[in-house]
N, C-alpha and C. Protein backbone atom coordinates (compact mmCIF):
# COMPACT_ATOMS: atom_id res chain seq x y z
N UNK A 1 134.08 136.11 172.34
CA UNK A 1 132.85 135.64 171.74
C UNK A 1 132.62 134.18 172.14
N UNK A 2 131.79 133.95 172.83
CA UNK A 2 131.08 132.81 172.90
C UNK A 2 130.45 131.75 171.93
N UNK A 3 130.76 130.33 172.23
CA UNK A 3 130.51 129.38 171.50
C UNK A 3 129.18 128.99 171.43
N UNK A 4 128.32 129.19 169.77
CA UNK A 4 126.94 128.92 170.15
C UNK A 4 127.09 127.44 169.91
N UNK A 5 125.51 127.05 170.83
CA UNK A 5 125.15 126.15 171.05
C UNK A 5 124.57 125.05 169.75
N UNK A 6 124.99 124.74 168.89
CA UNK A 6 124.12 124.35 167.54
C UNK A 6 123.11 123.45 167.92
N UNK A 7 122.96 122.53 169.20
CA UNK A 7 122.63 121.62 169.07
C UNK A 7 120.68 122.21 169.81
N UNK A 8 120.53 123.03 170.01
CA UNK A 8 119.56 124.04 170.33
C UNK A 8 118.97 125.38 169.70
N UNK A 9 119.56 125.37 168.58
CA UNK A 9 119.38 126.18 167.56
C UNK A 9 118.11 125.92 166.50
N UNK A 10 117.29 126.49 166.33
CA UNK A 10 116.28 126.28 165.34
C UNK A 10 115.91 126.61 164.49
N UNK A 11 115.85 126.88 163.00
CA UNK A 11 115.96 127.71 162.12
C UNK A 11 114.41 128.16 162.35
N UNK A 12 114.03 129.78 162.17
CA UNK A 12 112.59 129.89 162.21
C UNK A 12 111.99 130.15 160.65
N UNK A 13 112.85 130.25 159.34
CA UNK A 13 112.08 130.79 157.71
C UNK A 13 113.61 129.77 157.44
N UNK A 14 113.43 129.73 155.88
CA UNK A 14 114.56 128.94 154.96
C UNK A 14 115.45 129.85 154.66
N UNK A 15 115.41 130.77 155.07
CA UNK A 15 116.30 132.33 154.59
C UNK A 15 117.34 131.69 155.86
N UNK A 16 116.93 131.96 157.49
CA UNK A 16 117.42 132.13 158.45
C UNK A 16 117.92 130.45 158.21
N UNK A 17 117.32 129.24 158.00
CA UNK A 17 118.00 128.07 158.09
C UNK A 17 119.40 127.99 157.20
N UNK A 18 119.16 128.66 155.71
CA UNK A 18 120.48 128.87 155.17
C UNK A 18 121.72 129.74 155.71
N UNK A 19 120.97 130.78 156.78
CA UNK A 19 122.17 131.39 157.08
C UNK A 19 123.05 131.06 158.36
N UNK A 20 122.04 129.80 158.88
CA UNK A 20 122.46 129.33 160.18
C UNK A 20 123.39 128.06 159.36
N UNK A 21 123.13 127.56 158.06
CA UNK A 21 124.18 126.91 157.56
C UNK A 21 125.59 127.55 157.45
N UNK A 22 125.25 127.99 157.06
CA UNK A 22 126.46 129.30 156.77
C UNK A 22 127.44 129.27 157.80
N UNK A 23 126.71 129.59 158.76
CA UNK A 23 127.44 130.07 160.08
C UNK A 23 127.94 129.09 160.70
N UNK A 24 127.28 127.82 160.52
CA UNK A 24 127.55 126.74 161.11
C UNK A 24 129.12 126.22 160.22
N UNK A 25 128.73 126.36 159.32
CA UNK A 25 130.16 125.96 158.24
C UNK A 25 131.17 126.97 158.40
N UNK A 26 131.26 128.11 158.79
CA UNK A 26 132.54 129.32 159.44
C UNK A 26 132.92 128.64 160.56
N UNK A 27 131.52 128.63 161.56
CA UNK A 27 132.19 128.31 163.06
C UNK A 27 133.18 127.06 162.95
N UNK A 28 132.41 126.02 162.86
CA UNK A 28 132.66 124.57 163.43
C UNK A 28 134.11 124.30 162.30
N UNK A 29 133.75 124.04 160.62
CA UNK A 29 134.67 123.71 159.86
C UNK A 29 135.37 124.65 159.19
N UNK A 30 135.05 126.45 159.47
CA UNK A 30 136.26 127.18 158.72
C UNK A 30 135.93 127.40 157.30
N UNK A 31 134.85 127.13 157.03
CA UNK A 31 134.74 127.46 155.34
C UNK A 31 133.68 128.44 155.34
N UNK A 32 134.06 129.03 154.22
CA UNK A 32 133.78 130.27 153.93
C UNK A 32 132.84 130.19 152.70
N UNK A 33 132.16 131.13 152.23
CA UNK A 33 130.68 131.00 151.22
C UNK A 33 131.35 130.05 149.86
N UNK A 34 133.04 130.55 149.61
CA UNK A 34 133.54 130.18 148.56
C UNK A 34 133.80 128.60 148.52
N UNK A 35 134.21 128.21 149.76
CA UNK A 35 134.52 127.20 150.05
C UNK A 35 133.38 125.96 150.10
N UNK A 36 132.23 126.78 150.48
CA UNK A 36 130.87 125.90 150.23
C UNK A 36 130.49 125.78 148.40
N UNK A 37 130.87 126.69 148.24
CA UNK A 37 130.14 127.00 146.71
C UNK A 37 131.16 125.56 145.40
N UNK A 38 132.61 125.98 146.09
CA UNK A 38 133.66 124.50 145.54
C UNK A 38 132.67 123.39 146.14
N UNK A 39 132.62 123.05 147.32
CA UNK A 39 132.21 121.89 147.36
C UNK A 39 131.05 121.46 147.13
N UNK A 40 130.28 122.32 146.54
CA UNK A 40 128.90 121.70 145.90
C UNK A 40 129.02 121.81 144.78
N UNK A 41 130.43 122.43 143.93
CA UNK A 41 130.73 122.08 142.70
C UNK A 41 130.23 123.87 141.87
N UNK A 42 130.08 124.32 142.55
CA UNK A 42 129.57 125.67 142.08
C UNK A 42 130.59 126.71 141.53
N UNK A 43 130.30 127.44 140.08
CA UNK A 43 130.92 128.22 139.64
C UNK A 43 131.55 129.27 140.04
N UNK A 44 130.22 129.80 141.24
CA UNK A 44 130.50 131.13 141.28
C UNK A 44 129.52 131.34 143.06
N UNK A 45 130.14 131.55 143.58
CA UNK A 45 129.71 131.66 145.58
C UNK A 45 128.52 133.10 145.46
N UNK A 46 128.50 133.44 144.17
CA UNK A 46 127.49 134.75 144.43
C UNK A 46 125.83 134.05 144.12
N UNK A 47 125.91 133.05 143.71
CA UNK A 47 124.43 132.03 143.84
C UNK A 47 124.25 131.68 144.83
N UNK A 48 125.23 131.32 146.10
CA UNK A 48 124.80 131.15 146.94
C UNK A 48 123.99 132.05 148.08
N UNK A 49 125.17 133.32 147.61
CA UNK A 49 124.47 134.70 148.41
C UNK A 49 122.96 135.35 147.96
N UNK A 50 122.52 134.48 146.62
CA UNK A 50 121.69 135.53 146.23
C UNK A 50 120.22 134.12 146.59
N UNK A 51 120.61 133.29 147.00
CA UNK A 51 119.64 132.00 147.47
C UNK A 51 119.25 132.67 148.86
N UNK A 52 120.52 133.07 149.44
CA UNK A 52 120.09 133.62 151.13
C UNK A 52 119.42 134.83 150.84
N UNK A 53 119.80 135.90 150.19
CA UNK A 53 118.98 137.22 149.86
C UNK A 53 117.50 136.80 149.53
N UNK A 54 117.30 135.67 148.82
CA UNK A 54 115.78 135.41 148.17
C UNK A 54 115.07 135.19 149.26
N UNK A 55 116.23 133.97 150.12
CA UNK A 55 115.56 133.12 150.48
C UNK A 55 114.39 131.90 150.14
N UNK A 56 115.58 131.04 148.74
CA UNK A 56 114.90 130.03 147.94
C UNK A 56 116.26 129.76 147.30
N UNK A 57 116.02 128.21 147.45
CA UNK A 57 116.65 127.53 147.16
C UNK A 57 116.38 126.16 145.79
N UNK A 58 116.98 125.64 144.77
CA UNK A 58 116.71 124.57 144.51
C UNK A 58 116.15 123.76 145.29
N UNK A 59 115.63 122.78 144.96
CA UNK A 59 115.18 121.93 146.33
C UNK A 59 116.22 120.57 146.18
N UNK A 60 116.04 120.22 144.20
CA UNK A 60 117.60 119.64 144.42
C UNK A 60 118.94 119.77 144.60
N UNK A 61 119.43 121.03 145.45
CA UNK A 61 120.38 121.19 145.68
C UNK A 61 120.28 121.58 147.15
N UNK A 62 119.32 121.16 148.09
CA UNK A 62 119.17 121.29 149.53
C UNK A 62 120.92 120.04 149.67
N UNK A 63 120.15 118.91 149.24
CA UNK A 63 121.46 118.05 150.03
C UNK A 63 122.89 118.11 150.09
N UNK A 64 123.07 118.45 148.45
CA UNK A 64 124.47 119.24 148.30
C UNK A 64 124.98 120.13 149.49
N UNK A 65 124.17 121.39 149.24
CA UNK A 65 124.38 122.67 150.10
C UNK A 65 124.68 122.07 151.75
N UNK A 66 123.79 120.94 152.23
CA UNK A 66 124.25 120.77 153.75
C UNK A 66 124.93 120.12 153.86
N UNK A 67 125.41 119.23 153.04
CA UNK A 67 126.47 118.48 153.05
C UNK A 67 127.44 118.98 153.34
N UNK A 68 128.15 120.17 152.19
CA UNK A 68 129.10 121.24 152.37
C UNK A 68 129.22 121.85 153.39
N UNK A 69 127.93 122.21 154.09
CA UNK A 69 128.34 122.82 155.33
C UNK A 69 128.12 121.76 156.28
N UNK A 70 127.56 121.25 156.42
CA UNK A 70 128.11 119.87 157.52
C UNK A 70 127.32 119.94 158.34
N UNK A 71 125.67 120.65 158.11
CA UNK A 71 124.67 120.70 158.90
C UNK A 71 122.93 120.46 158.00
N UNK A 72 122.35 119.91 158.81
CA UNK A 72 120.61 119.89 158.30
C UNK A 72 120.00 120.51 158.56
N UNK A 73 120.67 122.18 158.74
CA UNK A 73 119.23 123.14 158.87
C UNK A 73 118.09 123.49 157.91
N UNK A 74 118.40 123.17 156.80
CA UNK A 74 116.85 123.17 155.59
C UNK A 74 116.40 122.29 155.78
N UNK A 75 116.73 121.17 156.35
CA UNK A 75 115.54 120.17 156.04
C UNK A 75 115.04 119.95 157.11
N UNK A 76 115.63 120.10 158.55
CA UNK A 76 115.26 120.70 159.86
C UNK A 76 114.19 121.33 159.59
N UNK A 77 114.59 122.91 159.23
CA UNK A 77 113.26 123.49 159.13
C UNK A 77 111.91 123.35 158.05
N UNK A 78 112.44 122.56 156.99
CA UNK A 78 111.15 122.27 156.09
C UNK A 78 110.09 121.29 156.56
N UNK A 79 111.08 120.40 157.63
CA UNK A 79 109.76 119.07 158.33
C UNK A 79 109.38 120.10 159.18
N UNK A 80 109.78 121.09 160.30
CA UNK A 80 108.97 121.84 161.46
C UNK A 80 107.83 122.63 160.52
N UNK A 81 108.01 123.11 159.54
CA UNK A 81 107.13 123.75 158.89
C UNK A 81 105.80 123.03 158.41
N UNK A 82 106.13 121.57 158.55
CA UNK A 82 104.79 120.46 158.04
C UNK A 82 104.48 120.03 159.59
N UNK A 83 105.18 120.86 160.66
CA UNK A 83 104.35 120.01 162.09
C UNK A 83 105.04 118.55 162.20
N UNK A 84 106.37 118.29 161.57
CA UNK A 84 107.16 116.96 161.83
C UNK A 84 108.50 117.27 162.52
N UNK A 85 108.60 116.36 163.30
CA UNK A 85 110.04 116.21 164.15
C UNK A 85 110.89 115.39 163.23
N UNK A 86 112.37 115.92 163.56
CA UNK A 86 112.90 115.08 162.90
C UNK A 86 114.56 114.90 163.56
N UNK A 87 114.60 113.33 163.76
CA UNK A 87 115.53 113.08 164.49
C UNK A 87 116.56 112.30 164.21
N UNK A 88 117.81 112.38 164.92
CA UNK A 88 118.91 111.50 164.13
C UNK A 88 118.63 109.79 164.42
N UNK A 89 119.18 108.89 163.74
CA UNK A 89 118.68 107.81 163.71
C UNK A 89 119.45 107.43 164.86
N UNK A 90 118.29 106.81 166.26
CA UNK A 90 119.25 106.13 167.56
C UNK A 90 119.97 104.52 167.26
N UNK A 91 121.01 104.58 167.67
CA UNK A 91 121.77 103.11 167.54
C UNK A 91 121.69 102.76 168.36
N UNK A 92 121.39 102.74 169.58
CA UNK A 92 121.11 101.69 170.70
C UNK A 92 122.41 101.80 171.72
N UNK A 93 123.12 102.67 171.17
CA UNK A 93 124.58 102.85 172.27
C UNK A 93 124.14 103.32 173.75
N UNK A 94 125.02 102.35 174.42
CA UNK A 94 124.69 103.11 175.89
C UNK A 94 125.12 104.12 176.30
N UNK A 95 124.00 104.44 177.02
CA UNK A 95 124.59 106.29 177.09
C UNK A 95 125.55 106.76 179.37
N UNK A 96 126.17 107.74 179.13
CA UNK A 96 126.56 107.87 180.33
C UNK A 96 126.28 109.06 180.63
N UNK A 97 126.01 109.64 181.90
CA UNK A 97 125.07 110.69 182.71
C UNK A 97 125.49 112.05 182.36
N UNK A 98 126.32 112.27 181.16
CA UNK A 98 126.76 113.66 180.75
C UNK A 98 125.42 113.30 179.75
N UNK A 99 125.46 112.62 178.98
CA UNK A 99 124.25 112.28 178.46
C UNK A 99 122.38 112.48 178.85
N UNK A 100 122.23 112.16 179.82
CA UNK A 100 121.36 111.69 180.17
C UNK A 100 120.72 113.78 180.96
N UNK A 101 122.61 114.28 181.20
CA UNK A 101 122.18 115.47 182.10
C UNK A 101 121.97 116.40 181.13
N UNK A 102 122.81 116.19 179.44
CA UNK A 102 121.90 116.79 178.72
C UNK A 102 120.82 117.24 178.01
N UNK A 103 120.13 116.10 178.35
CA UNK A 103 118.43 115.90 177.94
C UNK A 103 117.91 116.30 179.20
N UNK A 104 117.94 116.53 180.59
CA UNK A 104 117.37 117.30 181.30
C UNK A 104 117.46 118.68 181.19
N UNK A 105 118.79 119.06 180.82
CA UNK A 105 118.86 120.52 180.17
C UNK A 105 117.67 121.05 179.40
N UNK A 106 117.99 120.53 178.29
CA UNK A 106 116.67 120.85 177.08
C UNK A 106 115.50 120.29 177.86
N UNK A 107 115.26 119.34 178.74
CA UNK A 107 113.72 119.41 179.49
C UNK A 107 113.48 120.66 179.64
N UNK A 108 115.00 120.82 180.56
CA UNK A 108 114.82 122.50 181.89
C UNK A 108 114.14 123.55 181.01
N UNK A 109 115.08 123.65 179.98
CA UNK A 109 114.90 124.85 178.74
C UNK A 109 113.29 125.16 178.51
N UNK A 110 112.66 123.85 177.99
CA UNK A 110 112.14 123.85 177.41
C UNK A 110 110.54 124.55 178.48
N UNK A 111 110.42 124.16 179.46
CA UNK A 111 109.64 123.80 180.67
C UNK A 111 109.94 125.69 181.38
N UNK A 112 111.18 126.31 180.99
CA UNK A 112 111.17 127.81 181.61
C UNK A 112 110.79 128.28 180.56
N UNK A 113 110.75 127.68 178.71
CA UNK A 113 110.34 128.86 178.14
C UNK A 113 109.01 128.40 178.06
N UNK A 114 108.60 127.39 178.34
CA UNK A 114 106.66 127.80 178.50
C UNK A 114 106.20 128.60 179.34
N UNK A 115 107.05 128.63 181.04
CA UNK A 115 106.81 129.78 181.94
C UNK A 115 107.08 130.71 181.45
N UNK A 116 108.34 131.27 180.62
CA UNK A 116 108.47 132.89 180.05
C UNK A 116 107.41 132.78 178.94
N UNK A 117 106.87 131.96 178.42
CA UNK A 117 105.52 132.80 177.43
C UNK A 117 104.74 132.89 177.91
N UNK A 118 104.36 131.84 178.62
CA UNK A 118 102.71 131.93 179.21
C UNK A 118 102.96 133.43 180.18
N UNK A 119 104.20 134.27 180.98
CA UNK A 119 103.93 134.90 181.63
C UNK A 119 104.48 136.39 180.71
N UNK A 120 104.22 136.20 179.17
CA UNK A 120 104.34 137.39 178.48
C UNK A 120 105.89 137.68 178.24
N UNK A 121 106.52 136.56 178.52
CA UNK A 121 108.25 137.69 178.62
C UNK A 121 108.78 136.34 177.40
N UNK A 122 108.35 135.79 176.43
CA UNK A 122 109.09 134.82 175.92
C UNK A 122 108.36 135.07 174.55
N UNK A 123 108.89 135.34 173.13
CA UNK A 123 108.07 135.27 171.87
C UNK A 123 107.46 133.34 171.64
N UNK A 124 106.36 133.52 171.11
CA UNK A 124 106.27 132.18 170.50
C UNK A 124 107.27 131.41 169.59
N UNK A 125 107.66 131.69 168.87
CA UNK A 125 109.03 131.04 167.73
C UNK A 125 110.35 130.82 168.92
N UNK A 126 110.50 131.82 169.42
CA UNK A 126 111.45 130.96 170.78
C UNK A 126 111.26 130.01 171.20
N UNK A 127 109.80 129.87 171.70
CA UNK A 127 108.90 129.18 172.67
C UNK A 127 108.93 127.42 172.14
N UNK A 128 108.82 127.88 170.76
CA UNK A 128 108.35 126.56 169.78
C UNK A 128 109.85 126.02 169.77
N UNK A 129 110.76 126.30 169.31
CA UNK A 129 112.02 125.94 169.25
C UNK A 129 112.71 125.21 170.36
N UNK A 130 112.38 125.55 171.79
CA UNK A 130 112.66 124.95 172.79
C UNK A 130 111.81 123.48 172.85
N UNK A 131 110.44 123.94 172.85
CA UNK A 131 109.96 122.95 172.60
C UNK A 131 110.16 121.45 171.70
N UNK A 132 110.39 122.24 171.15
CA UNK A 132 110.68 120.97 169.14
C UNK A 132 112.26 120.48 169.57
N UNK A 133 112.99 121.32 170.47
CA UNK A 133 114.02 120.57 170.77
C UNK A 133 114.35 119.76 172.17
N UNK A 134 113.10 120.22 172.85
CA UNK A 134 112.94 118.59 174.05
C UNK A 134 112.52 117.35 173.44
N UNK A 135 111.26 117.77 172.09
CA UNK A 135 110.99 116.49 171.88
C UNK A 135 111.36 115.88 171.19
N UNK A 136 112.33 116.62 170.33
CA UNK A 136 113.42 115.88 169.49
C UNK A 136 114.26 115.09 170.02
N UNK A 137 114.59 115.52 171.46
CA UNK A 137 115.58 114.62 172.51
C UNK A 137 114.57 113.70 172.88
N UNK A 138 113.72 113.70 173.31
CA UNK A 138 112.63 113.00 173.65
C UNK A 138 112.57 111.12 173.12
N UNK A 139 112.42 111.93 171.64
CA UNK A 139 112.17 111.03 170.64
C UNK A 139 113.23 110.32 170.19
N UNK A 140 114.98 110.73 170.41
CA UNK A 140 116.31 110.18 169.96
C UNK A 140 116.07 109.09 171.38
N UNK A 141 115.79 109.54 172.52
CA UNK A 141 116.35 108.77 173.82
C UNK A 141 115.03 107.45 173.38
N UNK A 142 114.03 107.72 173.18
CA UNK A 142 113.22 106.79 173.07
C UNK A 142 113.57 105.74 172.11
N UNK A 143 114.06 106.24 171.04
CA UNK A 143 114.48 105.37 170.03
C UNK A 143 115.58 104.61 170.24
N UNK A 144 116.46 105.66 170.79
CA UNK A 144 117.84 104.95 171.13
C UNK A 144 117.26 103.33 172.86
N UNK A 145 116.59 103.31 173.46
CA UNK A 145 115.92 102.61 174.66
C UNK A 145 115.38 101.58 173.29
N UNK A 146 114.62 101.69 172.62
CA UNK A 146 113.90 100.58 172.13
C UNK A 146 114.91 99.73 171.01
N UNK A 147 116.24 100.05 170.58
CA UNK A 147 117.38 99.49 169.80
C UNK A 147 118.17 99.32 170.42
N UNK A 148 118.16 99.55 172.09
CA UNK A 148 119.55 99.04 172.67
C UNK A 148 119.56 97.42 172.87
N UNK A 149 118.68 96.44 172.24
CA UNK A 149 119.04 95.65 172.57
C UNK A 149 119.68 95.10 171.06
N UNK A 150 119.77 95.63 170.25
CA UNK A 150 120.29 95.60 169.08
C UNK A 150 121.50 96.63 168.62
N UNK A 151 122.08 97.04 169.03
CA UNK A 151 123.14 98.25 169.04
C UNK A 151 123.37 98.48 167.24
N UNK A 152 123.82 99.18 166.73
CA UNK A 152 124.25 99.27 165.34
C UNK A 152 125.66 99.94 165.11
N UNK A 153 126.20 99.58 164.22
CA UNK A 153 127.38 100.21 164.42
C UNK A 153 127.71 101.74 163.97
N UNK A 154 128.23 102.64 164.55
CA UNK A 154 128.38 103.96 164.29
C UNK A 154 129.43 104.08 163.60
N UNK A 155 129.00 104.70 162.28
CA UNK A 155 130.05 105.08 160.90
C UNK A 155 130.27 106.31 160.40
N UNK A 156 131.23 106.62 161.27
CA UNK A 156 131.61 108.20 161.11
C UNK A 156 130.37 109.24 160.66
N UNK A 157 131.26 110.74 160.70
CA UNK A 157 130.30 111.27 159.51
C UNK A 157 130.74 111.57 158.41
């Protein structure tokens, strides 16, 4: 089984963003529904299953919940849903050409799935996702160019 890609992943409903939390918290850190449900302080891991079944969530308990799993796919997908990008804050670090060759990637990506829709072979919600994630790179490299002359210091996560 192959390692997905998180960093190209897009949640398309809040159902699918919670369950890409989920998954993200098995793959990467090993915890399991129970293990999320302890660390947001939760009684019982069957609230969590029955949030993904609804698909609805507290809204004050979005931050908890990603915390635990160690990803921002609800709130990812609640700004795409208002037509907002949303990006990690750039520190101004200089970057080196593994860098630079991964933002041509997501160009590449992004630039074949407008050719696979426009030529009928690509769904739109694919389409958009590629998209929202060039210009999310877009918008980190830009930010990160206009603070490099100010660097900030990077503090774990």
């Amino acid at each position: 089984m192959s390692r997905r890609n998180w960093k190209r992943v897009r949640p398309t409903s809040l159902r699918h963003a919670m369950e890409l939390c989920k998954d993200y918290a098995l793959e990467r850190n090993n915890l399991s529904v129970d293990r999320i449900a302890e660390r947001m302080g939760l009684a019982d891991k069957w609230v969590i299953y029955k949030w993904m079944d609804s698909g609805r969530i507290p809204a004050v308990l979005i931050p908890a919940f990603e915390v635990a799993c160690g990803v921002d796919f609800v709130t990812r997908w609640l700004a795409s849903r208002d037509g907002k990008l949303l990006i990690e804050m750039p520190t101004g670090r200089n970057l080196g050409a593994e860098d630079v060759n991964n933002l041509q990637e997501v160009l590449h990506a992004a630039v074949g799935a407008l050719i696979d829709f426009y030529g009928n072979k690509k769904k739109a919600d694919e389409t958009l996702a590629d998209i929202t994630t060039a210009l999310e790179s877009l918008a980190w490299h830009k930010g990160n160019v206009a603070q490099h002359d100010h660097p900030q210091l990077e503090l774990g996560d």
